[in-house]
C-alpha atoms as a PDB file:
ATOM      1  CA  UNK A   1      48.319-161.819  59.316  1.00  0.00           C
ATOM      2  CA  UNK A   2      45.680-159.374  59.928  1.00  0.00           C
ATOM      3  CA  UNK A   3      43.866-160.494  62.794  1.00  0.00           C
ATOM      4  CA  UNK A   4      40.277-157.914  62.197  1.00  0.00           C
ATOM      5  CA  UNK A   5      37.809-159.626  60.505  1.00  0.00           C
ATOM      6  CA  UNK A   6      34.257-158.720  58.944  1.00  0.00           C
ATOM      7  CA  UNK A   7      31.019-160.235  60.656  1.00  0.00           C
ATOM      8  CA  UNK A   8      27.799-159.865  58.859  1.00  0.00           C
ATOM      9  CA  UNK A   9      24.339-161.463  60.381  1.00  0.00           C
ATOM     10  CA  UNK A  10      22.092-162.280  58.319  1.00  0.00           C
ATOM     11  CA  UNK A  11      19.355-159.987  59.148  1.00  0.00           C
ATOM     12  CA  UNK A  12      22.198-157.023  58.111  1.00  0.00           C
ATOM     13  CA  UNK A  13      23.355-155.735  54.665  1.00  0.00           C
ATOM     14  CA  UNK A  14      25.718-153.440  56.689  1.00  0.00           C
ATOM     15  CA  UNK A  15      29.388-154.795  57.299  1.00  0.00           C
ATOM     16  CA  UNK A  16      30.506-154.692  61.074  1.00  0.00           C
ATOM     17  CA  UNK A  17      33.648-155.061  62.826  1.00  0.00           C
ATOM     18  CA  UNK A  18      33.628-158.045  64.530  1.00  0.00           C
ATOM     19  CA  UNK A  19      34.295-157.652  68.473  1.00  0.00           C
ATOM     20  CA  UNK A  20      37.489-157.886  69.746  1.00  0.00           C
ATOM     21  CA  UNK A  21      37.759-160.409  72.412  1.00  0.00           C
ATOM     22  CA  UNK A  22      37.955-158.916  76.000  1.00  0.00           C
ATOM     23  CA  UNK A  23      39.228-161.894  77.632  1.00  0.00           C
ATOM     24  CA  UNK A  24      43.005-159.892  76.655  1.00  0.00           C
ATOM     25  CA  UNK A  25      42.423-156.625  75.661  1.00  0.00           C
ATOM     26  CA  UNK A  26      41.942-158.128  72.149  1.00  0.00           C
ATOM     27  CA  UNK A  27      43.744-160.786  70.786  1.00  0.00           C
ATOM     28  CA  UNK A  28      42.446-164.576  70.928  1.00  0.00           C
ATOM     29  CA  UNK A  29      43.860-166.304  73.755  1.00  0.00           C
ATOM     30  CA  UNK A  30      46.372-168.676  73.100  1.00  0.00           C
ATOM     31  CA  UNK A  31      47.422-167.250  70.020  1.00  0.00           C
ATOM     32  CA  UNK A  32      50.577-166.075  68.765  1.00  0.00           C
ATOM     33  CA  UNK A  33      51.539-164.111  65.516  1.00  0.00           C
ATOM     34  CA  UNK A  34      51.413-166.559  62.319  1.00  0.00           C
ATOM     35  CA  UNK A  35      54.177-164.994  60.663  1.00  0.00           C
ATOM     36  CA  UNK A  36      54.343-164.485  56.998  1.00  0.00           C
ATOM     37  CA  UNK A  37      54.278-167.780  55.966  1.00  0.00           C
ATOM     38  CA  UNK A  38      50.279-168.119  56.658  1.00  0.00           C
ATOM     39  CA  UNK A  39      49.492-165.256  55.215  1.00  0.00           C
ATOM     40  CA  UNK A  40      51.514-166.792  51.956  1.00  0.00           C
ATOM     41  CA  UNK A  41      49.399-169.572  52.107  1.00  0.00           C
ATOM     42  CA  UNK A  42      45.720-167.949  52.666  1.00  0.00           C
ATOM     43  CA  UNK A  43      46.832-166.066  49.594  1.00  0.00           C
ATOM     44  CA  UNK A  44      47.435-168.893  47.701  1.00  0.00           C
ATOM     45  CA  UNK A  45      44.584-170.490  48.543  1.00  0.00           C
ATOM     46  CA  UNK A  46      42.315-167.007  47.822  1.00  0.00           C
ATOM     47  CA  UNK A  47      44.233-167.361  44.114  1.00  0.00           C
ATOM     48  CA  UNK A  48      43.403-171.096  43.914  1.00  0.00           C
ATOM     49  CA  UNK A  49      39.399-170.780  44.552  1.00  0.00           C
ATOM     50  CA  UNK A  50      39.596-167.294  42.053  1.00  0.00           C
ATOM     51  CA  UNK A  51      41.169-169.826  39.454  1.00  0.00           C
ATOM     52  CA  UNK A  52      38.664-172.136  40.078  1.00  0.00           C
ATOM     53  CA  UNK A  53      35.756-170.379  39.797  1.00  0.00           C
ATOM     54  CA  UNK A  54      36.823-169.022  36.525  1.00  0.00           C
ATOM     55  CA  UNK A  55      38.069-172.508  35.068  1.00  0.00           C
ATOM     56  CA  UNK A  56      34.640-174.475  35.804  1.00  0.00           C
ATOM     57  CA  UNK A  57      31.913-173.443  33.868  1.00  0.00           C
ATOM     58  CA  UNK A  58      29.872-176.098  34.149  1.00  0.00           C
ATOM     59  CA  UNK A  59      27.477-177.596  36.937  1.00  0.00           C
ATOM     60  CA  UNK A  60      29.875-180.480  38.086  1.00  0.00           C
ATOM     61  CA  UNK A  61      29.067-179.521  41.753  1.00  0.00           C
ATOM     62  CA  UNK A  62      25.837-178.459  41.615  1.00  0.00           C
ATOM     63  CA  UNK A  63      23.225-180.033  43.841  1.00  0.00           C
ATOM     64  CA  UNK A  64      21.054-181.248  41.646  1.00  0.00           C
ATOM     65  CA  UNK A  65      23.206-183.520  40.200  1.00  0.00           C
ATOM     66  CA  UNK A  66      22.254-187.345  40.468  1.00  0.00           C
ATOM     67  CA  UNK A  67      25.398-188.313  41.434  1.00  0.00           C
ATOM     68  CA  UNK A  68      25.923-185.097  43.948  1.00  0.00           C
ATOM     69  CA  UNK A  69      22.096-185.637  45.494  1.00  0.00           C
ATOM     70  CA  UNK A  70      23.221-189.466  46.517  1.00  0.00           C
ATOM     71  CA  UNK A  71      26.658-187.887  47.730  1.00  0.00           C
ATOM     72  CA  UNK A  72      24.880-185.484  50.338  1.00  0.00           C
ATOM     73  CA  UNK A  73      22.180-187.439  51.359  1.00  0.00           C
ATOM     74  CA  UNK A  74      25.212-190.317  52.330  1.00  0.00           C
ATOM     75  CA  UNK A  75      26.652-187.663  54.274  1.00  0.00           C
ATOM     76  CA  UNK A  76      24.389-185.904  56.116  1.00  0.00           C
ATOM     77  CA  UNK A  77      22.582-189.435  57.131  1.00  0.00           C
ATOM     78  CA  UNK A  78      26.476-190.504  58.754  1.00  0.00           C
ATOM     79  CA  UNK A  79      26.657-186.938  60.262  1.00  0.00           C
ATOM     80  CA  UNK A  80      22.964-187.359  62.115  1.00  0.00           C
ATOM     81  CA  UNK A  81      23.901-190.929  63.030  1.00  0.00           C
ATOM     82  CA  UNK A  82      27.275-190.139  64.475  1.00  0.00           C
ATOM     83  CA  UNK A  83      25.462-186.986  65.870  1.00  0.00           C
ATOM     84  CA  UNK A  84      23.361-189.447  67.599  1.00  0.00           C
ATOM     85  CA  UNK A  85      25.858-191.566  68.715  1.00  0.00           C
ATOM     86  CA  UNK A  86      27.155-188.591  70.630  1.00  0.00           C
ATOM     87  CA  UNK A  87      24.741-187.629  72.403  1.00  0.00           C
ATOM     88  CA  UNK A  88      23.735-184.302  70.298  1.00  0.00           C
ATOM     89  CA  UNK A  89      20.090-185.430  68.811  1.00  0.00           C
ATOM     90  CA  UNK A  90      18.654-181.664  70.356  1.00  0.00           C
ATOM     91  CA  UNK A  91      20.619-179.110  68.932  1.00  0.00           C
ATOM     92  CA  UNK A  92      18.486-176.181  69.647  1.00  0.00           C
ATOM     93  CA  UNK A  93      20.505-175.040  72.566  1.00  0.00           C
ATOM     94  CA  UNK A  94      24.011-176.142  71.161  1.00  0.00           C
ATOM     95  CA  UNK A  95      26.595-173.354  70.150  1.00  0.00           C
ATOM     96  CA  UNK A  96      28.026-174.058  66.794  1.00  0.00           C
ATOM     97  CA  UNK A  97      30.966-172.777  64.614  1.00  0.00           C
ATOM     98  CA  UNK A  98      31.918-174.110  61.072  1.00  0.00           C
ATOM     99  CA  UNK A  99      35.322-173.001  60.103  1.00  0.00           C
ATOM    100  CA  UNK A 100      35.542-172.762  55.887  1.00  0.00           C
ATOM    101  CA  UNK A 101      31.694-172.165  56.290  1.00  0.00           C
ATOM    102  CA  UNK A 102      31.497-171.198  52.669  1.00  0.00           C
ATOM    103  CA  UNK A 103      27.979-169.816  51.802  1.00  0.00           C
ATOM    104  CA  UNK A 104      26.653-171.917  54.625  1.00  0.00           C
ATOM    105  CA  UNK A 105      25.382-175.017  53.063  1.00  0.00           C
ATOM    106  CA  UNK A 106      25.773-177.072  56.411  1.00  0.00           C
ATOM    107  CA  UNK A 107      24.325-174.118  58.702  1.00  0.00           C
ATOM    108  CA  UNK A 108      21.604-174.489  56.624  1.00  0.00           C
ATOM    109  CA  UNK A 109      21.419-177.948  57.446  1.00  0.00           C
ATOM    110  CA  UNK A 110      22.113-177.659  61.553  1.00  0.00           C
ATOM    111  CA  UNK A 111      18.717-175.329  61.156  1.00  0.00           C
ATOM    112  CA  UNK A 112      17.109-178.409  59.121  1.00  0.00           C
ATOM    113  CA  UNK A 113      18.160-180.642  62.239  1.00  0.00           C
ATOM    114  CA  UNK A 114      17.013-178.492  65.019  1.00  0.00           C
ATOM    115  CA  UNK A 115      19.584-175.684  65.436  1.00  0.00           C
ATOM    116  CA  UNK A 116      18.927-172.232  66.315  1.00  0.00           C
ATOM    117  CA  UNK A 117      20.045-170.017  64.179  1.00  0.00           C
ATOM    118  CA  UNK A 118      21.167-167.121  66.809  1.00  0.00           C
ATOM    119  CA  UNK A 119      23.657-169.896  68.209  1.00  0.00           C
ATOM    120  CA  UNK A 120      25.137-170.691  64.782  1.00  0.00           C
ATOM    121  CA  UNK A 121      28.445-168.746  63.791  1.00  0.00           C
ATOM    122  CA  UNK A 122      30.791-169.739  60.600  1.00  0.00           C
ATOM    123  CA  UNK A 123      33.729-167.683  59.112  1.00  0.00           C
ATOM    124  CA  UNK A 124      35.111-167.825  55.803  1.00  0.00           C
ATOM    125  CA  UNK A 125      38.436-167.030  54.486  1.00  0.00           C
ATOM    126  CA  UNK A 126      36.800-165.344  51.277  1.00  0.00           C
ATOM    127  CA  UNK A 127      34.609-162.560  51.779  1.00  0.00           C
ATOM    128  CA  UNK A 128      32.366-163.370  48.439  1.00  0.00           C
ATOM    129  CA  UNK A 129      31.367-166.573  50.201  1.00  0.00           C
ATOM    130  CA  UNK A 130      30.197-164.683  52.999  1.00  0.00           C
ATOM    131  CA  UNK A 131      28.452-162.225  51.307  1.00  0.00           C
ATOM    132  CA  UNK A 132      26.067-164.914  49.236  1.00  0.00           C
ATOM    133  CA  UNK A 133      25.854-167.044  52.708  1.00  0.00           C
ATOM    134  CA  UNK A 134      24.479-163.999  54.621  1.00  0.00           C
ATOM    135  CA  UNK A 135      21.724-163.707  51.623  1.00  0.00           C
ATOM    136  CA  UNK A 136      20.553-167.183  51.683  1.00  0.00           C
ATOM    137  CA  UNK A 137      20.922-168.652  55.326  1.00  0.00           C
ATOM    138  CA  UNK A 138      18.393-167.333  58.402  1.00  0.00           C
ATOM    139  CA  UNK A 139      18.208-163.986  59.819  1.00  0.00           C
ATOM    140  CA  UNK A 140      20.105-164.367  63.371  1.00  0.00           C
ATOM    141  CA  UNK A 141      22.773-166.597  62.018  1.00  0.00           C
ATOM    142  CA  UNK A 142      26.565-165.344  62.598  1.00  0.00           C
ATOM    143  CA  UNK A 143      28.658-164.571  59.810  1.00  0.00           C
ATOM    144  CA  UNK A 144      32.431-163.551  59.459  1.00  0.00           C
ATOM    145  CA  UNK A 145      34.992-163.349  57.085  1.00  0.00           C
ATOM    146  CA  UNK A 146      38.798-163.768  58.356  1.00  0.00           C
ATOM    147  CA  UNK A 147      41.028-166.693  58.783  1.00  0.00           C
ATOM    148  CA  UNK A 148      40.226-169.921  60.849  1.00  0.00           C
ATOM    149  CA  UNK A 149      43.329-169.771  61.972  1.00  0.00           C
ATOM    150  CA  UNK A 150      43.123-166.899  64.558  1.00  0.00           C
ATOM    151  CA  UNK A 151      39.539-167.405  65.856  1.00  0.00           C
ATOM    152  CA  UNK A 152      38.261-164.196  68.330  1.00  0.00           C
ATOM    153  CA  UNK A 153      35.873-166.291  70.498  1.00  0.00           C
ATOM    154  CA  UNK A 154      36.823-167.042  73.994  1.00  0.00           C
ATOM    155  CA  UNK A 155      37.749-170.183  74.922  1.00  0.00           C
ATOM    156  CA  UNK A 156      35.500-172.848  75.601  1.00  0.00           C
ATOM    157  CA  UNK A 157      32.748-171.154  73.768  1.00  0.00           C
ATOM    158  CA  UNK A 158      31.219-173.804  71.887  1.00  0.00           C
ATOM    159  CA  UNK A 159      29.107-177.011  72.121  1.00  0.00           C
ATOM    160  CA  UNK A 160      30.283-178.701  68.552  1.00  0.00           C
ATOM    161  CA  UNK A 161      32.894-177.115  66.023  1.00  0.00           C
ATOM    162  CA  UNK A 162      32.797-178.533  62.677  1.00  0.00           C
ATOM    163  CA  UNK A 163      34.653-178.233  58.851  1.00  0.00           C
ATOM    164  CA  UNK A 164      33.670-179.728  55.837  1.00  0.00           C
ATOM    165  CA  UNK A 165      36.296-180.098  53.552  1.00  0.00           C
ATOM    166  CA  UNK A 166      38.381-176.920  53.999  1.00  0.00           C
ATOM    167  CA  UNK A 167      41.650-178.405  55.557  1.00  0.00           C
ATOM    168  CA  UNK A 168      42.092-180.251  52.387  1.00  0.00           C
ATOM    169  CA  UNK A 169      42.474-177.013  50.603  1.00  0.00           C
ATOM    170  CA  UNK A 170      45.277-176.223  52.868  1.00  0.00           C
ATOM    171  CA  UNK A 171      48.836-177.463  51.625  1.00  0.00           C
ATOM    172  CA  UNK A 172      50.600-175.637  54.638  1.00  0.00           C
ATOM    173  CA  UNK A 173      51.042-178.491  57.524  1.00  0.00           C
ATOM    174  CA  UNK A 174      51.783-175.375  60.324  1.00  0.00           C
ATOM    175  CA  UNK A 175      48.393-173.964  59.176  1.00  0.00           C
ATOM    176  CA  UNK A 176      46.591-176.872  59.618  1.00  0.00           C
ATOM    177  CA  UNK A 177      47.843-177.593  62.790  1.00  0.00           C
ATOM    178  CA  UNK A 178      46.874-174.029  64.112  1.00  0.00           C
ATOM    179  CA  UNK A 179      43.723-173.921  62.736  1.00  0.00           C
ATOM    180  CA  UNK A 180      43.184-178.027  64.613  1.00  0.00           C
ATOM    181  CA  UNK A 181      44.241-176.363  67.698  1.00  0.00           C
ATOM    182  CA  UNK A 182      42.383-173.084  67.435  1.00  0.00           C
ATOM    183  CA  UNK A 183      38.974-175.343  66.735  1.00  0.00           C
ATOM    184  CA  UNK A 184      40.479-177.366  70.167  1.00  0.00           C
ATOM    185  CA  UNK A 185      40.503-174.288  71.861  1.00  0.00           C
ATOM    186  CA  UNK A 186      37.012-172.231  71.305  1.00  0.00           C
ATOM    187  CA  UNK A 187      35.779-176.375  72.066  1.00  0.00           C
ATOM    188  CA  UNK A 188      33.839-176.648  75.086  1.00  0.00           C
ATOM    189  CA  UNK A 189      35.648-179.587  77.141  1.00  0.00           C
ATOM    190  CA  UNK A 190      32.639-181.694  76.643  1.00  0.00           C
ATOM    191  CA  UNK A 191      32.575-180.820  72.792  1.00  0.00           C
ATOM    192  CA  UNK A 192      32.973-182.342  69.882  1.00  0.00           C
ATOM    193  CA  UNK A 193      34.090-181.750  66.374  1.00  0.00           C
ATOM    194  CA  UNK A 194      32.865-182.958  63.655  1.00  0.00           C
ATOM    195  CA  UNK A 195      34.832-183.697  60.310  1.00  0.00           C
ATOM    196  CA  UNK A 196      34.345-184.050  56.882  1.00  0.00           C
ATOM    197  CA  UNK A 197      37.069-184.037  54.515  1.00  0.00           C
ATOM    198  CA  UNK A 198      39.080-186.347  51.450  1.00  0.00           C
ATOM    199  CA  UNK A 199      41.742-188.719  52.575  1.00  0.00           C
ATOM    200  CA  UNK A 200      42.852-189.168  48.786  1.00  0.00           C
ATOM    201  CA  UNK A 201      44.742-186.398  46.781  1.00  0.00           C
ATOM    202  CA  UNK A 202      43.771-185.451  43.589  1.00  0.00           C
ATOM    203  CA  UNK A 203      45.918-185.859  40.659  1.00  0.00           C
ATOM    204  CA  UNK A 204      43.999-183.295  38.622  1.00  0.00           C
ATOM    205  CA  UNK A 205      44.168-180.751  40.896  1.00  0.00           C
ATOM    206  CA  UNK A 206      47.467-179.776  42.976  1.00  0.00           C
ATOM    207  CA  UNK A 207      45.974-177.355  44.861  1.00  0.00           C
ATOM    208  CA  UNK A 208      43.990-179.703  47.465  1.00  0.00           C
ATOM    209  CA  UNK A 209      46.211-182.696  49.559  1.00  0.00           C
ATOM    210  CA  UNK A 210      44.002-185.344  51.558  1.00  0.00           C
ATOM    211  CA  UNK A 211      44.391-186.266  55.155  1.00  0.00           C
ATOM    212  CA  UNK A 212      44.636-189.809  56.157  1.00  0.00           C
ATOM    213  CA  UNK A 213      44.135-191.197  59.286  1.00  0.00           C
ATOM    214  CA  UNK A 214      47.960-190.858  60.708  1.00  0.00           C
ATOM    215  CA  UNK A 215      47.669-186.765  60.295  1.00  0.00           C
ATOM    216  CA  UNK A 216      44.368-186.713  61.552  1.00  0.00           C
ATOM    217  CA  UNK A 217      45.739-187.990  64.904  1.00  0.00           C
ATOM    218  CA  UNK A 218      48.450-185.828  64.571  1.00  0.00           C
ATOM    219  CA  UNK A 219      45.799-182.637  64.077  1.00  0.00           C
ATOM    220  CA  UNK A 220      44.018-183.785  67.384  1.00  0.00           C
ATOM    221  CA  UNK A 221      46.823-185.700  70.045  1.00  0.00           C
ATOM    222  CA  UNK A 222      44.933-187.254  73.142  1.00  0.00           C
ATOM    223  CA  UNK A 223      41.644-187.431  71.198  1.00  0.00           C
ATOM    224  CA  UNK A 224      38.814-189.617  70.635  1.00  0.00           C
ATOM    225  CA  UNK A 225      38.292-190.100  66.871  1.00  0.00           C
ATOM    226  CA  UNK A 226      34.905-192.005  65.770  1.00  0.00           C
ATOM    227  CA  UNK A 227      35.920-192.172  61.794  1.00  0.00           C
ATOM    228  CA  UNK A 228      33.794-193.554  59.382  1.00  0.00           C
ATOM    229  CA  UNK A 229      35.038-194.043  55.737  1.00  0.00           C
ATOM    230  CA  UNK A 230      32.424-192.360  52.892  1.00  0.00           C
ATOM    231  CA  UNK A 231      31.556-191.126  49.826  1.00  0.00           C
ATOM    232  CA  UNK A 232      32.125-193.092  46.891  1.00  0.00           C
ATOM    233  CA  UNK A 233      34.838-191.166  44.065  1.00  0.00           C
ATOM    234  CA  UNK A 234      33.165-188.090  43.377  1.00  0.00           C
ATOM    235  CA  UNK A 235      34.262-188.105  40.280  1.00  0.00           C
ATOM    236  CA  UNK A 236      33.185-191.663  38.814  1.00  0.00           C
ATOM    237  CA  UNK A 237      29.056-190.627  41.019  1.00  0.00           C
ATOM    238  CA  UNK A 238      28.748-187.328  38.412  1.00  0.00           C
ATOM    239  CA  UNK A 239      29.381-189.932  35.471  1.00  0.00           C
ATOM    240  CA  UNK A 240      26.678-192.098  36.033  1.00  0.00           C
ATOM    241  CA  UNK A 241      24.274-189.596  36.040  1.00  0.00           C
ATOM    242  CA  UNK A 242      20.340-190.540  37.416  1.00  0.00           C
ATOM    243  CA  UNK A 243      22.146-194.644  37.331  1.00  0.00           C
ATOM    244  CA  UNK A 244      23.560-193.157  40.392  1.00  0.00           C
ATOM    245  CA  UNK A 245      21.003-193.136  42.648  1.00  0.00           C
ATOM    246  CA  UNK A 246      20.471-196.522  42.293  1.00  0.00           C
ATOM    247  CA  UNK A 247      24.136-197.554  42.266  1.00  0.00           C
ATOM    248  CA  UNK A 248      25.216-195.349  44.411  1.00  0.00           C
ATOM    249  CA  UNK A 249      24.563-197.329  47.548  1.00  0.00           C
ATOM    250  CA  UNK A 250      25.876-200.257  46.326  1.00  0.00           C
ATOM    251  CA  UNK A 251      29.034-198.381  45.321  1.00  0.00           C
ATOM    252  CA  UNK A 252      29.956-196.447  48.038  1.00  0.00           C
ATOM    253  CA  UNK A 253      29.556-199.838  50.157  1.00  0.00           C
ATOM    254  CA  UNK A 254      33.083-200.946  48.700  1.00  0.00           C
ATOM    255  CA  UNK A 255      35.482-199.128  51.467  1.00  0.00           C
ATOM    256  CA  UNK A 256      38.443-198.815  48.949  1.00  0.00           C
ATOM    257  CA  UNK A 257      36.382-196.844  46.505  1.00  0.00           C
ATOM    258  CA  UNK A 258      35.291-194.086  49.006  1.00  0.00           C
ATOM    259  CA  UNK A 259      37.651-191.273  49.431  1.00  0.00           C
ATOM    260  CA  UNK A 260      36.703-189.267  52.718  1.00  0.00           C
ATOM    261  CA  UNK A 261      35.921-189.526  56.069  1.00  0.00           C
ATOM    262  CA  UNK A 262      33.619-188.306  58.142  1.00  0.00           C
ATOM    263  CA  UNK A 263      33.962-188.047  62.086  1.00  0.00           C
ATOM    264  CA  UNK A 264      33.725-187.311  65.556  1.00  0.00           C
ATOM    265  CA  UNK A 265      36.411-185.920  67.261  1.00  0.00           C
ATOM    266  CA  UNK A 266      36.284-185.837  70.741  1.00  0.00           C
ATOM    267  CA  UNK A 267      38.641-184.932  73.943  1.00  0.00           C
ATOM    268  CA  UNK A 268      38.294-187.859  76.842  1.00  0.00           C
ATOM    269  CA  UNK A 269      35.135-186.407  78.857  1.00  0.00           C
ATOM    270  CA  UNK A 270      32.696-185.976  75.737  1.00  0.00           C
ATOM    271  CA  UNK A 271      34.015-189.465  74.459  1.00  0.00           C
ATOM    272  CA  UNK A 272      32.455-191.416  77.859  1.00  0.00           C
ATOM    273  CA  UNK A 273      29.263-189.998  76.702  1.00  0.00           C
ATOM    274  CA  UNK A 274      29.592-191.978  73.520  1.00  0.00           C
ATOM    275  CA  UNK A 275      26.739-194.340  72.403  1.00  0.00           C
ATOM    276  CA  UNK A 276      27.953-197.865  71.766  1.00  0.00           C
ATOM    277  CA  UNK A 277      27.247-199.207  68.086  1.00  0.00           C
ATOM    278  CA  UNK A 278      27.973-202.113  66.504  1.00  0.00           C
ATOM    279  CA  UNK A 279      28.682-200.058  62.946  1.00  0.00           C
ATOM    280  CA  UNK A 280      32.329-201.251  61.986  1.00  0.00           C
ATOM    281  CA  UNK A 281      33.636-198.300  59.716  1.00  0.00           C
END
C-alpha cells in the first residue's frame, strides 16, 4: 500500500504532501507493510462507493429527509451526552481525528459543539470526498486523503479519535483490526474514541457487514466500552416520511428495532474519569 497521502486545509485549493512523520525517518510508528491484501480491499471498497454513487439517484440520504433529520438529531444528542459523560463538554482545546471523515459532516458538527477548527484533522480513503469536504468545512481544518489504516501522526497525538460508520464498509477482518489499532495508537492514553456504526448487515447490499458487540471487543482488547444501542431501521424512518418525526421517538425506543451503536471507547485511565449515569443502554 502506498503509504503518501494528500492533505488539503481548508483555507487551500493547492494539494500538499502531507508530512512525513519524523518520529522514524518517515514511516508511522508501529506500523508494518499491509501487504497486498489491503490494498485489494481499499480497492474494492473505492469500486463499491463508485457503484454506489452511480446506482442511487435519488435523495434517500439526504438531510432533509424527515426520517434522516430525526435519525441525526438521535445521534448527535447520544454523542453530546456520552461526550458529557466523559468528561469532554469543552472541546476547544481537544485534538481530534475522524478516520472515513467523508466530506466532513461530523467536523462540522465538533465546530457546532465547541471545537476548533485548527485542532480538527480527518482523512478519507477517496480523494472526491476530500475535495467537497475541504470546500464546505472551516478554513484551518485538516484534511487528507490516504488510508486509515497507516495513519502518519505520532503517537499519542490526540485527545478523542472518532468513525462514523466506515468500518462497516470494510469486509476485510485484518483491515479492521489495523485500522482499531492504528486509531489506539495516535490515542492519547487518556483518550477516547468515539463510535458510530451498524451492528446489523444488510441484505440488500453485500458490500457493508455490521459489527456486533463480540467484534467490537475484539477491535479494542483491555478497553472500556460505554455502548448505547440507536437508530431505529433506516430504512423503515425514510418510509414514513414527515410521520417520522413524530414516531420516530417512539420507534427507535424499541431496542430490537435499532440497528447501530454508538459509543465510547476508552483504555483504563480515561474510563476512571467516567461520569456515573443511571441510562441502561
Amino acid at each position: 500500500m502506498n503509504s503518501t497521502k494528500q492533505k488539503w486545509t481548508a483555507d487551500r485549493n493547492e494539494v500538499l504532501p502531507q508530512p512525513k512523520n519524523l518520529d522514524d525517518g518517515g514511516s508511522a510508528p508501529g506500523i508494518h507493510s499491509s501487504g497486498n491484501g489491503y490494498a485489494v480491499e481499499e480497492a474494492r471498497i473505492r469500486e463499491a462507493y463508485a457503484r454506489r454513487r452511480d446506482l442511487i439517484v435519488d435523495d434517500r440520504y439526504s438531510i432533509y429527509l424527515p426520517g434522516n433529520i430525526a435519525r441525526l438529531q438521535e445521534i448527535e444528542r447520544h454523542v453530546l451526552q456520552l461526550l458529557s459523560r466523559h468528561g469532554r463538554d469543552d472541546l476547544y482545546a481537544q485534538t481530534i481525528l475522524e478516520v472515513g471523515c467523508g466530506t466532513g459532516y461530523w467536523l462540522r458538527k465538533f465546530i457546532e459543539w465547541g471545537a476548533n477548527p485548527v485542532n480538527l484533522h480527518g482523512i478519507d480513503l477517496l480523494e472526491t470526498r476530500i475535495t467537497e469536504a475541504t470546500r464546505v468545512t472551516a478554513p484551518g481544518t485538516h484534511l487528507y486523503a490516504g488510508s486509515a489504516g497507516r495513519l502518519e501522526f505520532a503517537d499519542g497525538k490526540f485527545d478523542l479519535v472518532c468513525q462514523f460508520m466506515m468500518f462497516s464498509s470494510i469486509l476485510d477482518r485484518g483491515l479492521r483490526k489495523q485500522i482499531a489499532a492504528e486509531m489506539l495508537r495516535v490515542l492519547k492514553s487518556d483518550g477516547i474514541i468515539l463510535w458510530y456504526d451498524s451492528h446489523l448487515n444488510n441484505p440488500r447490499n453485500p458490500d457493508v457487514r455490521g459489527l456486533n458487540r463480540a467484534e467490537l471487543r475484539s477491535l479494542f482488547p483491555d478497553c472500556h466500552i460505554d455502548l448505547v444501542r440507536t437508530t431505529f431501521l433506516p430504512p423503515l424512518a425514510r418510509r414514513l416520511g414527515w410521520i417520522s418525526v413524530n414516531l420516530y421517538p417512539l420507534a427507535s425506543a424499541f431496542r430490537l428495532l435499532n440497528s447501530h451503536y454508538v459509543a465510547v471507547i476508552a483504555g483504563n485511565a480515561s474510563a476512571a474519569t467516567r461520569r456515573p449515569s443511571s441510562r441502561k443502554s
